[in-house]
Protein backbone atom coordinates (compact mmCIF):
# COMPACT_ATOMS: atom_id res chain seq x y z
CA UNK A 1 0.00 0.00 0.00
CA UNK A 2 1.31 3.18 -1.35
CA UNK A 3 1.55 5.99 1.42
CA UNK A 4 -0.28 8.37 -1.41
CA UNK A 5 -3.21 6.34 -1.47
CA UNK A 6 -3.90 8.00 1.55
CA UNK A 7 -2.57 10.89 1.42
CA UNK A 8 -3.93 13.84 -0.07
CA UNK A 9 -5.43 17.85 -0.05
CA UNK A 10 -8.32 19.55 0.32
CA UNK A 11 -10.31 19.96 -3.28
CA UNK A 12 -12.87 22.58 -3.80
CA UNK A 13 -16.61 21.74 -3.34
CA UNK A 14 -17.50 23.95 -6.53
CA UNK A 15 -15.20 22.48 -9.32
CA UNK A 16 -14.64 18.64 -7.20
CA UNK A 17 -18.10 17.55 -6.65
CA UNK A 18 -16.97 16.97 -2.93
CA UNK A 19 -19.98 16.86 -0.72
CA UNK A 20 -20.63 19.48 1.68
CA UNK A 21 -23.13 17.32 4.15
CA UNK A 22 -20.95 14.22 5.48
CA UNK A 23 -20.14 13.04 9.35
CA UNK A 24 -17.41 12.72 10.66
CA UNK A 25 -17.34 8.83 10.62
CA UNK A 26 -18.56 8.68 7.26
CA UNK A 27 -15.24 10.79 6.43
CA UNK A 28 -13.21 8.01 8.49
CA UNK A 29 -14.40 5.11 6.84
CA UNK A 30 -14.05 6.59 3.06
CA UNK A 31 -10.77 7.92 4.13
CA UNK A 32 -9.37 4.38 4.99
CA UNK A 33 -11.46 2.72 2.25
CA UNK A 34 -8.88 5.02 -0.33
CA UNK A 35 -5.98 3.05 0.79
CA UNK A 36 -7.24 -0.46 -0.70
CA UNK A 37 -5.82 -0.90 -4.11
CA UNK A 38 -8.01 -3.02 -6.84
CA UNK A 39 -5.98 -5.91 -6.33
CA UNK A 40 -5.07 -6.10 -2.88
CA UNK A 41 -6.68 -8.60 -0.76
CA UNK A 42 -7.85 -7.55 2.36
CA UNK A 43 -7.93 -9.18 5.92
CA UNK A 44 -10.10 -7.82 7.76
CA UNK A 45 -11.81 -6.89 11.67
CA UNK A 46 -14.86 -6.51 13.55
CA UNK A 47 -16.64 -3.24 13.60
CA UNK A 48 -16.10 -0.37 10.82
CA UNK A 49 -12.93 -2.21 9.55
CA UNK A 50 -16.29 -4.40 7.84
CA UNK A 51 -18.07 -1.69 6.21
CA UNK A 52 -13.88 -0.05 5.04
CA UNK A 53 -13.60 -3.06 2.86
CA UNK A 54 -17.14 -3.28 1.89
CA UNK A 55 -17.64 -0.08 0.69
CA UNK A 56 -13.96 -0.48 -1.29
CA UNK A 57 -15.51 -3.05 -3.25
CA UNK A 58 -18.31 -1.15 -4.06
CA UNK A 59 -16.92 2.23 -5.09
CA UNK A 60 -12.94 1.45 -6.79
CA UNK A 61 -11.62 -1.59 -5.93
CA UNK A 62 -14.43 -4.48 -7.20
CA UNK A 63 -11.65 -6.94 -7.66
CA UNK A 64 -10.27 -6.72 -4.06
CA UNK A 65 -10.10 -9.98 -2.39
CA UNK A 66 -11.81 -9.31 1.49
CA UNK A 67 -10.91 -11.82 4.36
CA UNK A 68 -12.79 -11.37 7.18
CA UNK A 69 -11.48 -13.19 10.64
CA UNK A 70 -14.19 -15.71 11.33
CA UNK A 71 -13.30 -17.38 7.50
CA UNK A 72 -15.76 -15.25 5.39
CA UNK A 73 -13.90 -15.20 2.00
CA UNK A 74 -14.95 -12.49 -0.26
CA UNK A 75 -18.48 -11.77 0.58
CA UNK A 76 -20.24 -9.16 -1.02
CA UNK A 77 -23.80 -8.61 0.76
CA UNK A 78 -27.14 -6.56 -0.57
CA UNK A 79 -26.20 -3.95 2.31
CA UNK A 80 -23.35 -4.15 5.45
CA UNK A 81 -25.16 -6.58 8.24
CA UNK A 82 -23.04 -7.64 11.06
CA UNK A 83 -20.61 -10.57 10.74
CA UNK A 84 -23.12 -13.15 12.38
CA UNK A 85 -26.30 -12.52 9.87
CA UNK A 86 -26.51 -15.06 7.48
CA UNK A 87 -26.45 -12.67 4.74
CA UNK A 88 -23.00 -11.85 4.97
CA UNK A 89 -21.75 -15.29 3.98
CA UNK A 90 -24.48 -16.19 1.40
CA UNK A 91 -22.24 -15.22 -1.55
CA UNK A 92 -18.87 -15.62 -0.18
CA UNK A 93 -16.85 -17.54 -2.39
CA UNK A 94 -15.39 -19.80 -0.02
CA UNK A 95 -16.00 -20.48 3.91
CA UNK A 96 -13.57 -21.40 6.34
CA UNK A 97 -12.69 -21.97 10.14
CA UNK A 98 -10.57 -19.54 11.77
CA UNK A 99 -7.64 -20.99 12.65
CA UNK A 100 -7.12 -21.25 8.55
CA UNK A 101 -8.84 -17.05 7.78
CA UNK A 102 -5.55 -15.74 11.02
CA UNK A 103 -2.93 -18.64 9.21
CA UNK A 104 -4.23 -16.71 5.80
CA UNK A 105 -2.37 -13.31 7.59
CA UNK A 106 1.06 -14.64 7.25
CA UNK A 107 1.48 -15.19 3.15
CA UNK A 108 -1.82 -14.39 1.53
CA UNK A 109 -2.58 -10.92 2.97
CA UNK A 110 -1.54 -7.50 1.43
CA UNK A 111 -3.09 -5.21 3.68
CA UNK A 112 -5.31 -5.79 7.10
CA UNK A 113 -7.30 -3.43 9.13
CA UNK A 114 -8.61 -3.54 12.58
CA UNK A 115 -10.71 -1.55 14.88
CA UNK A 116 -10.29 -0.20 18.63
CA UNK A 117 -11.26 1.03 21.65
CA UNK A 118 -8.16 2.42 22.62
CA UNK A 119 -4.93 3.35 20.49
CA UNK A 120 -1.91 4.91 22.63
CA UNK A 121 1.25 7.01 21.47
CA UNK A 122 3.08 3.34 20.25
CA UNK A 123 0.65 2.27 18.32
CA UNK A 124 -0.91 -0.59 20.84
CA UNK A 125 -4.43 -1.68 21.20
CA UNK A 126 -6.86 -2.05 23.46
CA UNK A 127 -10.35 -3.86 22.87
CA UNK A 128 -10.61 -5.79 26.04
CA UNK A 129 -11.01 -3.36 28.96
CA UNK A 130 -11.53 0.03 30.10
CA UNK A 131 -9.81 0.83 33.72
CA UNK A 132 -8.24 -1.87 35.83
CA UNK A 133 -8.44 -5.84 34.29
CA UNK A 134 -9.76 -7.17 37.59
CA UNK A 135 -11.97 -3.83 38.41
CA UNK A 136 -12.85 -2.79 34.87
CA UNK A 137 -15.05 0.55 33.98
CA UNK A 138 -16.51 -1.54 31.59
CA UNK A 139 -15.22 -4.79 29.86
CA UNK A 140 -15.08 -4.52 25.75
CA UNK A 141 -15.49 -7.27 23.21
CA UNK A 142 -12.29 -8.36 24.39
CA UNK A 143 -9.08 -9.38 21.29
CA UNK A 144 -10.94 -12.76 19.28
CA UNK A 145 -8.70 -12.43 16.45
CA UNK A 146 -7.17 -8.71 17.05
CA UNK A 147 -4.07 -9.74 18.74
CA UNK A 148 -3.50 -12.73 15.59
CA UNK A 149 -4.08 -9.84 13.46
CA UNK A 150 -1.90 -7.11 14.90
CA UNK A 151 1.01 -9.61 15.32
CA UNK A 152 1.11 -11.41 11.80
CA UNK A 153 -0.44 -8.97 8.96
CA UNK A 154 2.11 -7.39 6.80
CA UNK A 155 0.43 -4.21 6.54
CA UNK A 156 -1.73 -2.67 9.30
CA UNK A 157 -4.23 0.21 9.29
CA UNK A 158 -6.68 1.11 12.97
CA UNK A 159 -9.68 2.37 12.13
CA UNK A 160 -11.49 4.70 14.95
CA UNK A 161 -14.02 7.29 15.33
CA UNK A 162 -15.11 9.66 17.82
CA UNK A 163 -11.64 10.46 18.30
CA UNK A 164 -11.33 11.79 22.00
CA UNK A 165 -8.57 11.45 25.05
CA UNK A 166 -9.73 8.70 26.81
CA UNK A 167 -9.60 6.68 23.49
CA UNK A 168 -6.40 7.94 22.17
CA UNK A 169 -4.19 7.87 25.81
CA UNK A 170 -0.45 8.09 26.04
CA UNK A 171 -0.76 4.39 27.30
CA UNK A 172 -3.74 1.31 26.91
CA UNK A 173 -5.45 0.38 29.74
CA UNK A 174 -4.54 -3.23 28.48
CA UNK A 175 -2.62 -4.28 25.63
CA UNK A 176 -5.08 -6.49 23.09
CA UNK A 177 -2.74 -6.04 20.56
CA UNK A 178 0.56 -4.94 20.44
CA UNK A 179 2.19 -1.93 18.39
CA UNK A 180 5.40 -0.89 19.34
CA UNK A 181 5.06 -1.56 22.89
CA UNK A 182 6.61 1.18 24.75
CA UNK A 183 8.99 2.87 21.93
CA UNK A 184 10.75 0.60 19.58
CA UNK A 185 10.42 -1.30 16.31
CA UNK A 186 12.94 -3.29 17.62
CA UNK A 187 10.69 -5.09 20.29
CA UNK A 188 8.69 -6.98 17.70
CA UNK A 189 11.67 -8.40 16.13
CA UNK A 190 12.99 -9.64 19.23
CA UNK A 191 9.42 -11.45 20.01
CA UNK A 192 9.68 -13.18 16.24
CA UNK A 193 6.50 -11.25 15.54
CA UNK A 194 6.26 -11.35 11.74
CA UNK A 195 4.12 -8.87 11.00
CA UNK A 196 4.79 -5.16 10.32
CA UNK A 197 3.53 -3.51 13.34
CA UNK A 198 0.56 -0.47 12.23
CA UNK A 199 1.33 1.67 9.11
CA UNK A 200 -1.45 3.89 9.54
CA UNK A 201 -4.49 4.79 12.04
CA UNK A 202 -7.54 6.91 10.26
CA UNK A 203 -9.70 8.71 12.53
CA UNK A 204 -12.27 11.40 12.07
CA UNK A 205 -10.00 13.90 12.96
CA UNK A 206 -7.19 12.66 11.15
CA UNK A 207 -4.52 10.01 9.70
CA UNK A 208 -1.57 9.39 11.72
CA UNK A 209 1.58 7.36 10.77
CA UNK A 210 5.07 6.15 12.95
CA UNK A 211 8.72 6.87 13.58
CA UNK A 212 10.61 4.34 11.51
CA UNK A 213 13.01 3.80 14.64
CA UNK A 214 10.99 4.86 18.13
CA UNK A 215 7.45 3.70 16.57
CA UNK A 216 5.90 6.51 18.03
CA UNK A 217 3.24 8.17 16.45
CA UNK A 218 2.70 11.70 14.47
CA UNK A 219 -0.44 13.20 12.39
CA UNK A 220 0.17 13.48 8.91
CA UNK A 221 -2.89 14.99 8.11
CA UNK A 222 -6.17 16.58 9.28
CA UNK A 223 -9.54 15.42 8.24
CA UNK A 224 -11.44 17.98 5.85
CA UNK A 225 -12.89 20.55 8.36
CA UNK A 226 -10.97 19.51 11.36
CA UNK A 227 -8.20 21.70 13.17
CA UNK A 228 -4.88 21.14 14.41
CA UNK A 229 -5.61 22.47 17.99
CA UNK A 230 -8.64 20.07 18.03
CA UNK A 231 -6.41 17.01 17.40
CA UNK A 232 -4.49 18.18 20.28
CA UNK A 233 -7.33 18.63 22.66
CA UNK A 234 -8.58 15.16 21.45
CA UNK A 235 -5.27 13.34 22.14
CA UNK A 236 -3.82 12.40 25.82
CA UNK A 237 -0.30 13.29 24.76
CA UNK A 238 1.53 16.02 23.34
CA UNK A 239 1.51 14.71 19.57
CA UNK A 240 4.23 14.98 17.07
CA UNK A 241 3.04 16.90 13.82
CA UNK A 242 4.51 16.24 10.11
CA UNK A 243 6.26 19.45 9.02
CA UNK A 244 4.07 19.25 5.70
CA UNK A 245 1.23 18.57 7.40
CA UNK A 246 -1.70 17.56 4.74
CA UNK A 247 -5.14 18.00 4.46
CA UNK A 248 -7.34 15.31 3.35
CA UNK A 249 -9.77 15.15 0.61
CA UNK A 250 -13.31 15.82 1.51
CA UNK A 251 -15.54 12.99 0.43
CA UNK A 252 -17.60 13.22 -2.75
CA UNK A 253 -21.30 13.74 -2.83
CA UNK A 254 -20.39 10.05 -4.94
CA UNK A 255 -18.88 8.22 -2.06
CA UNK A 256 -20.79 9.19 0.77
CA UNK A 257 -24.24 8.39 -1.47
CA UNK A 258 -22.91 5.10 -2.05
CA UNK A 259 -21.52 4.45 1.39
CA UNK A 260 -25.03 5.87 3.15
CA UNK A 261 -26.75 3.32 0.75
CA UNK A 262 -24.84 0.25 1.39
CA UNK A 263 -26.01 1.11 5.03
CA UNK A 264 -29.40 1.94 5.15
CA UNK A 265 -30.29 0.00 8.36
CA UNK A 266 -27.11 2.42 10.36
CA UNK A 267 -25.17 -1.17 11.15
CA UNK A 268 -22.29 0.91 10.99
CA UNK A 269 -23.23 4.19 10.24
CA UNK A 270 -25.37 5.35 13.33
């Protein structure tokens, strides 16, 4: 994946056709959705990592390959339903368990994405708990494949919206899946993890990318609309900042009509 793909600045609504009525999410998900290529095939999360690679498919890359964790192989449903509705798998081209969809991460996989209630300064993941383990706030989903995922894929982009503090902190409350731990690439080498560690994490503020040697992470460029002094009110560290920092395209009245109507129902969009 081609750090231009998501990359990018802000067009003009009167000459672009860019559409001036969009949320926030909506922007996040069509955002990360740019970075899948037409050929690429695409492991894929629970949550809006589902609806990313959906709504690839259905607006520039139709010959994308999607794997999604519980052995879904290239589904392509009427409209985005949650993983567990029977629609989602009734024209997959292939079902499988998912020991073989996480084994698919290691040589079959170009590019994976994964969701999260928590992303700190190194890149590490939290969807397990909020607060203390034993004396949680409030206990997530918890990792299912996120931790296979994080560890093995080649390429890694986190998906989040609702950007805020609390959900980007300076450190996880646990560690579901690991980044760069507490400030070095070198870490994951030294615990034979294969993978690549996270390339990119898309918000609806903004897209963010790492230090090649400390892993830590720095905005590369602001959501259409968004501010710089926002970011840093939404984020429980003092951020680093690219010195070109980029604006992002704002989504076309295009994309977000054929987002909104692959989810009429809100399954991902409410």
């Amino acid at each position: 994946m081609e750090e231009s793909q998501i990359k990018g600045s802000v067009q003009e609504t009167s000459s672009s056709g860019t559409s001036s009525s969009f949320s926030r999410r909506e922007a996040a998900i069509i955002t990360a959705a740019r970075s899948i290529s037409e050929r690429d095939v695409v492991f894929v999360g629970q949550g809006l990592p589902v609806i990313t690679a959906l709504f690839a498919k259905r607006d520039h890359a139709p010959n994308c390959v999607v794997m999604h964790e519980y052995g879904v192989v290239d589904t392509d449903p009427p409209v985005a339903v949650e993983l567990a509705h029977p629609l989602f798998a009734e024209k997959a081209i292939y079902l499988c368990d998912m020991i073989d969809a996480l084994a698919s991460l290691i040589y079959h996989i170009d590019v994976a994405f994964l969701g999260a209630a928590q992303i700190d300064r190194y890149g590490n993941v939290n969807t397990t708990t909020i607060g203390d383990y034993f004396n949680p706030t409030y206990r997530i989903s918890g990792s299912g494949g996120a931790n296979d995922i994080g560890s093995l894929a080649p390429d890694l982009v986190l998906v989040m919206d609702n950007q805020k503090a609390s959900k980007f902190p300076e450190a996880v409350d646990y560690c579901t899946t690991p980044g760069y731990f507490g400030g070095s690439r070198k870490k994951r080498a030294e615990l034979n993890l294969p993978g690549s560690g996270p390339n990119a994490v898309v918000t609806d503020l903004g897209v963010y990318r790492f230090e090649k040697k400390s892993g830590e992470m720095y905005l590369e460029s602001l959501q259409s609309g968004v501010t710089l002094d926002e970011v840093r009110e939404n984020t429980g560290w003092k951020i680093k900042v690219a010195k070109n920092l980029g604006v992002q395209p704002e989504p076309t009245e295009e994309e977000v009509q054929r987002l909104r109507a692959l989810d009429p129902r809100k399954v991902y969009l409410r």
